[in-house]
C-alpha atoms as a PDB file:
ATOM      1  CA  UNK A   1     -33.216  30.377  16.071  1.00  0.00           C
ATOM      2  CA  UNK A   2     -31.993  30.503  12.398  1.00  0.00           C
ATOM      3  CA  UNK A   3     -28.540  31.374  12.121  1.00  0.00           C
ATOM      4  CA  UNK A   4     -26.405  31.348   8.580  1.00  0.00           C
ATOM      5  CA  UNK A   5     -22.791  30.387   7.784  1.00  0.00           C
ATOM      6  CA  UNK A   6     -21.160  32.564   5.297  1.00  0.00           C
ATOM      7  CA  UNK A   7     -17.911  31.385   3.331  1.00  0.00           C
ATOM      8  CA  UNK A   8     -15.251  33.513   2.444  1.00  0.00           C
ATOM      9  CA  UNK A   9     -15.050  33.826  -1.301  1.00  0.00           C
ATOM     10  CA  UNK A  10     -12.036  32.578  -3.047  1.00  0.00           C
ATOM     11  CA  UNK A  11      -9.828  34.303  -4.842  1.00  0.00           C
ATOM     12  CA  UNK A  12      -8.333  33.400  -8.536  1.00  0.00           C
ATOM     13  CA  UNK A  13      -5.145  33.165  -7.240  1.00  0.00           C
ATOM     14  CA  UNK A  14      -6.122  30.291  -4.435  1.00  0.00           C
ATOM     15  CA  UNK A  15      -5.657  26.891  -5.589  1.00  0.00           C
ATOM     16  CA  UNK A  16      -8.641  24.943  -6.532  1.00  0.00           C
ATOM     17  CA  UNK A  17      -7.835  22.560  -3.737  1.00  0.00           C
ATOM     18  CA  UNK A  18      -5.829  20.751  -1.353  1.00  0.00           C
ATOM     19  CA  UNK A  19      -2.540  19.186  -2.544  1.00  0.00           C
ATOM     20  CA  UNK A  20      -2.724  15.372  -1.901  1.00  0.00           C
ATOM     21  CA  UNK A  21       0.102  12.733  -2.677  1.00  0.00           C
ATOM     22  CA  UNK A  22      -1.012   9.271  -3.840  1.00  0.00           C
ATOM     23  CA  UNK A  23       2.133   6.749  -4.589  1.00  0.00           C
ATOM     24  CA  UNK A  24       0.489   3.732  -6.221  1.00  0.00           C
ATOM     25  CA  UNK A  25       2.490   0.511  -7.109  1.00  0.00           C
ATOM     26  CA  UNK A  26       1.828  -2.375  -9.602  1.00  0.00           C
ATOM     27  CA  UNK A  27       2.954  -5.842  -8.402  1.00  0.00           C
ATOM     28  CA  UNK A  28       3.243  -8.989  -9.605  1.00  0.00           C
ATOM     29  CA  UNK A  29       0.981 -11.252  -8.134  1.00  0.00           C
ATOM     30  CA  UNK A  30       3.407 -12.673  -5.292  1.00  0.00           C
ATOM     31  CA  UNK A  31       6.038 -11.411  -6.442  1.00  0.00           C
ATOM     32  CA  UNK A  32       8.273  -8.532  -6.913  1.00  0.00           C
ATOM     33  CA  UNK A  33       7.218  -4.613  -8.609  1.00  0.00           C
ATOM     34  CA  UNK A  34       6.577  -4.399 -12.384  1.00  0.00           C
ATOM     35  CA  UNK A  35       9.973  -1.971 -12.513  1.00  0.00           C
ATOM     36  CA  UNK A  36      11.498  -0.709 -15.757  1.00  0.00           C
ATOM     37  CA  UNK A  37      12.933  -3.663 -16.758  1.00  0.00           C
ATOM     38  CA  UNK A  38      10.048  -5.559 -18.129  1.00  0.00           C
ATOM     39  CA  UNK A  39       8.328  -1.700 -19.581  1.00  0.00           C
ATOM     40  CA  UNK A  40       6.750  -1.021 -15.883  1.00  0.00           C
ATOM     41  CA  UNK A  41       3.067   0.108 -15.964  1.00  0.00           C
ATOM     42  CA  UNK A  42       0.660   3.060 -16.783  1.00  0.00           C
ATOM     43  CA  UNK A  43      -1.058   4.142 -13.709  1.00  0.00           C
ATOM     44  CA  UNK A  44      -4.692   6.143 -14.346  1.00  0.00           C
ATOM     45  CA  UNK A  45      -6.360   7.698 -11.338  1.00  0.00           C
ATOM     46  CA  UNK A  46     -10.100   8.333 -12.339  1.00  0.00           C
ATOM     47  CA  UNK A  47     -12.678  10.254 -10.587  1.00  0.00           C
ATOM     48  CA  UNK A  48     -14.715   7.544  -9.873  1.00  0.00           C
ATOM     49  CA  UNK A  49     -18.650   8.954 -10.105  1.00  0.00           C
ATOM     50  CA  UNK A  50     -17.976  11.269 -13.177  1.00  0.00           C
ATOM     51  CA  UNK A  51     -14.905   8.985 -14.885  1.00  0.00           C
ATOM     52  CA  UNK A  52     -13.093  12.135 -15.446  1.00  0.00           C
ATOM     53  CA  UNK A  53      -8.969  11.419 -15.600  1.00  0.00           C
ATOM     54  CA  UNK A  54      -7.280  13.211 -12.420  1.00  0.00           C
ATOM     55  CA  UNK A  55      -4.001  12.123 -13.446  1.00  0.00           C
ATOM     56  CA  UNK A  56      -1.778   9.014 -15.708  1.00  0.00           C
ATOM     57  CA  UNK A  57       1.819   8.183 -15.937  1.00  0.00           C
ATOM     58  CA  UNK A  58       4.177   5.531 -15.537  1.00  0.00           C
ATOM     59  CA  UNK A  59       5.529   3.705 -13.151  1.00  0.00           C
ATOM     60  CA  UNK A  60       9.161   2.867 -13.303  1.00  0.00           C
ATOM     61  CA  UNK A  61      12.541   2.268 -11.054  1.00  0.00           C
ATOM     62  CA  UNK A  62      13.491  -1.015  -9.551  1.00  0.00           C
ATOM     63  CA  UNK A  63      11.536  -4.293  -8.648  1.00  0.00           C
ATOM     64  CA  UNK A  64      12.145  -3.600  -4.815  1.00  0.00           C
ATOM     65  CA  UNK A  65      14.202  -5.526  -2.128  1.00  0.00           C
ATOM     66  CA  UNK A  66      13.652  -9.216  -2.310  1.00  0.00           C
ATOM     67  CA  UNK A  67      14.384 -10.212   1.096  1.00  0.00           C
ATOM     68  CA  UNK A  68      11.551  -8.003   2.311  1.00  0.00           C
ATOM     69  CA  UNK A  69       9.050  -8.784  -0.204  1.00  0.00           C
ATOM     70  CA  UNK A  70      10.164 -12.438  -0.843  1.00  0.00           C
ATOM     71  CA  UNK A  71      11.822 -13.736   1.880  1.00  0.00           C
ATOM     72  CA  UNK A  72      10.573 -11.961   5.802  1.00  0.00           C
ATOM     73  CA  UNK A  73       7.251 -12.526   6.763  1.00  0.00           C
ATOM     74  CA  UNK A  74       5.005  -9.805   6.666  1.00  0.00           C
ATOM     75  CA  UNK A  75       4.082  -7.701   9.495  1.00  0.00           C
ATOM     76  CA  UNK A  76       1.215  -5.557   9.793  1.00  0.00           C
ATOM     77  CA  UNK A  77       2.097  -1.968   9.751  1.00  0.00           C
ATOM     78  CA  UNK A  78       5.721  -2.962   8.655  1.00  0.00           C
ATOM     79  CA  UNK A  79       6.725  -1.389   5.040  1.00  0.00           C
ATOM     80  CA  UNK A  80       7.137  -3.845   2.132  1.00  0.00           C
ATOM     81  CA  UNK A  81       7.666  -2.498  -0.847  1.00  0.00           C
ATOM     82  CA  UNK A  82       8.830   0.980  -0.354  1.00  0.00           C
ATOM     83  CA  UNK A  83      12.606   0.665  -0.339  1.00  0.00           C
ATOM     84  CA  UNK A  84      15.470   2.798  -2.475  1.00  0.00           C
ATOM     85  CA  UNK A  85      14.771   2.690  -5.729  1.00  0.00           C
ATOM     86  CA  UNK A  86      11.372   0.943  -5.903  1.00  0.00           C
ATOM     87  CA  UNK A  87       9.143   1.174  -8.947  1.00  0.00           C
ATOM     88  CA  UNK A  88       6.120   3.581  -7.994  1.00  0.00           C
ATOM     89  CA  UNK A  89       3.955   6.203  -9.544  1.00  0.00           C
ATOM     90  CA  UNK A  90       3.260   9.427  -7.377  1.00  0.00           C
ATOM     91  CA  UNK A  91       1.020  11.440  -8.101  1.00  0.00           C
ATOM     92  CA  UNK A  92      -0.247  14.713  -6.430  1.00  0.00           C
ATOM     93  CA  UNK A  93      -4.204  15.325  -6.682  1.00  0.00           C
ATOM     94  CA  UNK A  94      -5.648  18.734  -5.838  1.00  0.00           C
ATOM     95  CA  UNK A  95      -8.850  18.153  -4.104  1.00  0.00           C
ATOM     96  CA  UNK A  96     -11.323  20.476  -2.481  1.00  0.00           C
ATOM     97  CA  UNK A  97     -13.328  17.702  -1.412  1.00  0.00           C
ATOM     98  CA  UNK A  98     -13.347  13.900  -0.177  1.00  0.00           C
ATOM     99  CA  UNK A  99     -13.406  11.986  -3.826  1.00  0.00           C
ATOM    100  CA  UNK A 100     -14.155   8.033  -4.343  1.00  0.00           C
ATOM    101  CA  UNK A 101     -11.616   7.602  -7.436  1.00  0.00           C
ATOM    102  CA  UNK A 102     -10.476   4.396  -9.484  1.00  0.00           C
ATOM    103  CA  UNK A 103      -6.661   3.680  -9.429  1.00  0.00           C
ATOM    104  CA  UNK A 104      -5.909   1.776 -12.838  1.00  0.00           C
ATOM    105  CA  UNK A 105      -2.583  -0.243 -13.349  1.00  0.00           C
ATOM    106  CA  UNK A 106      -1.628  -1.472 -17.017  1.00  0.00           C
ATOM    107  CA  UNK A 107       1.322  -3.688 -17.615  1.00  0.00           C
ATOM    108  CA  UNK A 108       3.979  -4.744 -17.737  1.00  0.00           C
ATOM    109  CA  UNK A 109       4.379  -2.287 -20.933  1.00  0.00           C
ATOM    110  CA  UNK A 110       7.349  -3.752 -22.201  1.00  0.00           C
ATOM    111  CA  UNK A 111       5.623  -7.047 -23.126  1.00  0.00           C
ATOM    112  CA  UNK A 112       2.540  -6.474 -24.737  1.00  0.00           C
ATOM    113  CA  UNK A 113       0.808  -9.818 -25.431  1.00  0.00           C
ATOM    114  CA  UNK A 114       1.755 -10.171 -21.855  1.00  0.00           C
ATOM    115  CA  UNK A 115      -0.356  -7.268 -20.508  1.00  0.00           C
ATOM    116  CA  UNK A 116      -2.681  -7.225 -17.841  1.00  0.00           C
ATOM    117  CA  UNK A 117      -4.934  -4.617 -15.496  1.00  0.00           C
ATOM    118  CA  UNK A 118      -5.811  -4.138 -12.472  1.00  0.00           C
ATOM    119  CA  UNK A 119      -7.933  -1.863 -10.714  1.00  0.00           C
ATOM    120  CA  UNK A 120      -9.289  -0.545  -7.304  1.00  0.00           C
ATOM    121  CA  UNK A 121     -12.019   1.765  -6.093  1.00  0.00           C
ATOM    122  CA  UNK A 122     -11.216   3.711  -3.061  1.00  0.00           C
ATOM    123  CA  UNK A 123     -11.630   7.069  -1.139  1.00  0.00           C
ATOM    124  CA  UNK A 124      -9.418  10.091  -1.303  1.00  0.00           C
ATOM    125  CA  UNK A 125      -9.464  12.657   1.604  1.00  0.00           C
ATOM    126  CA  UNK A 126      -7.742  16.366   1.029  1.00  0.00           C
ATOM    127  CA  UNK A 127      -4.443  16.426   2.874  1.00  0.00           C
ATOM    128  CA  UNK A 128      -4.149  12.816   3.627  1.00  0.00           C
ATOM    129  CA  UNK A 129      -2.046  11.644   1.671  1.00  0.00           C
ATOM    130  CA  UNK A 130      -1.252   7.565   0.948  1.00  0.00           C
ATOM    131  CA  UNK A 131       2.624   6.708   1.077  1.00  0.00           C
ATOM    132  CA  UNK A 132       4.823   4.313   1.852  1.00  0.00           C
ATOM    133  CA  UNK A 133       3.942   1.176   0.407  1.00  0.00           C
ATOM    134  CA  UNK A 134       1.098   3.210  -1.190  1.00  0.00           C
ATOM    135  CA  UNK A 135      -2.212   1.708  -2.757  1.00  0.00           C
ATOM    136  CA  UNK A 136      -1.312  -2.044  -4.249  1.00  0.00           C
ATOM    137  CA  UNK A 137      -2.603  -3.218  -7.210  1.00  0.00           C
ATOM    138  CA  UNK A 138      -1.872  -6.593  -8.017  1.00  0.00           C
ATOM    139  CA  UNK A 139      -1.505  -7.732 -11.455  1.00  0.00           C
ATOM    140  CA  UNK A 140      -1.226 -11.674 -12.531  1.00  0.00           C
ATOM    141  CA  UNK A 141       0.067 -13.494 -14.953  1.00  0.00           C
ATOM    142  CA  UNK A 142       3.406 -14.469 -16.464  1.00  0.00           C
ATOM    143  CA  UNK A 143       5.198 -12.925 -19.094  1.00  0.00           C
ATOM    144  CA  UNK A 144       6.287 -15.631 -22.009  1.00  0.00           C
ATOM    145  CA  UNK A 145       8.344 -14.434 -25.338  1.00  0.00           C
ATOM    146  CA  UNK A 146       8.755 -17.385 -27.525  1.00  0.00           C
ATOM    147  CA  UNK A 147      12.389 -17.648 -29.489  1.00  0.00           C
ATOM    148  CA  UNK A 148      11.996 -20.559 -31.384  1.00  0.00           C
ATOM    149  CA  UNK A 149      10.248 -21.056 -33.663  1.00  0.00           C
ATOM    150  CA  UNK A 150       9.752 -17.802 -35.556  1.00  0.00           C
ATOM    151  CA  UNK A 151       6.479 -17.354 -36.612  1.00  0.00           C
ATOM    152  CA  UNK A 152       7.325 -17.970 -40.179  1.00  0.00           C
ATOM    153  CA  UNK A 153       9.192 -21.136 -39.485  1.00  0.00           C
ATOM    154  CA  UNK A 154       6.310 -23.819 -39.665  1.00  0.00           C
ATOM    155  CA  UNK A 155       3.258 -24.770 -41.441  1.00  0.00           C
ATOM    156  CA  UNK A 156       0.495 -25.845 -39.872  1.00  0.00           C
ATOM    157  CA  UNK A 157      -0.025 -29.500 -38.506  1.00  0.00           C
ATOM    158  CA  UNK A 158       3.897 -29.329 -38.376  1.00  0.00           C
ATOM    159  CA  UNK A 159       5.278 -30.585 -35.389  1.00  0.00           C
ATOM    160  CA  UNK A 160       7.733 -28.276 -33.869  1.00  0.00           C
ATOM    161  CA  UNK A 161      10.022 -27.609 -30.227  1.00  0.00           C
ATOM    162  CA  UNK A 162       9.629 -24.836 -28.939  1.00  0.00           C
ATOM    163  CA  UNK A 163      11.761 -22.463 -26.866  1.00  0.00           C
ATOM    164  CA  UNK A 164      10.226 -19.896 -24.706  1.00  0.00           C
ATOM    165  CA  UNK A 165      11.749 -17.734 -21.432  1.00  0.00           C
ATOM    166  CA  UNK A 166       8.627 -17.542 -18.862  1.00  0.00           C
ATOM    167  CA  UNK A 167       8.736 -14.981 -16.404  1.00  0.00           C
ATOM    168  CA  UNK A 168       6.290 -13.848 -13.473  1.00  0.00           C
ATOM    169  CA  UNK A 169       4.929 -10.350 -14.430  1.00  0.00           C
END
């Protein structure tokens, strides 16, 4: 026995697909969230097969609550990094289909020799969307700005102290 499955048509004024949040977070590689204060980070989602940009912005707010990221041990299941006021990017994705996509994380943007990415492949479902702590990406590095000496301030083969604030990204 054949039988057939007909779909209803849609109409224009349907949306193209199913509305589905995605908070992603840069952090710094333990440590705290890239927040505003060093620049934050430029989040891209990509479709992953065709490399078509879903959505970008920036992530900015606060570097989250150090006694839960820093200080308590971790429990499975337990939120980390989604407290008041934590840095976080959320975006909402209109999909009519399941989608493997690339989440991109840039920064921190304030400190650009310091600048790092970080990336991860994964697989987006209509209607489920990822809170909470939302998808991680984990950037390393430190950021260093050096105040003395200015760059015009020595010759080369010159030997010279140097003063420099290092921070973890």
């Amino acid at each position: 026995m054949l039988g057939f499955l007909v779909l209803p048509q849609s109409s224009p004024e349907e949306p193209a697909g199913t509305p589905t949040k995605v908070l992603v977070r840069a952090v710094s590689r333990d440590a705290k969230i890239i927040g505003s204060g060093v620049g934050g980070a430029r989040i891209t989602i990509r479709d992953a097969s065709t490399g078509e940009v879903l959505t970008e912005g920036l992530q900015q707010g606060g570097t989250g609550d150090t006694d839960s990221i820093m200080v308590r041990p971790h429990q499975r299941g337990t939120p980390v990094y989604d407290t008041e006021g934590a840095a976080g990017f959320l975006a909402t994705l209109e999909l009519d289909q399941p989608t493997v996509v690339e989440v991109i994380a840039e920064g921190p943007l304030g400190t650009p020799q310091s600048k790092q990415r970080a990336s991860k492949t994964l697989l987006l479902v209509p209607g489920q969307d990822i809170l909470g702590d939302g998808v991680l990406l984990e950037i390393h590095g430190f950021t260093v700005t050096l105040l003395e000496p200015q760059r015009s301030e020595f010759e080369s083969g010159q030997e010279l102290g140097v003063r420099a604030t290092v921070r973890m990204t």
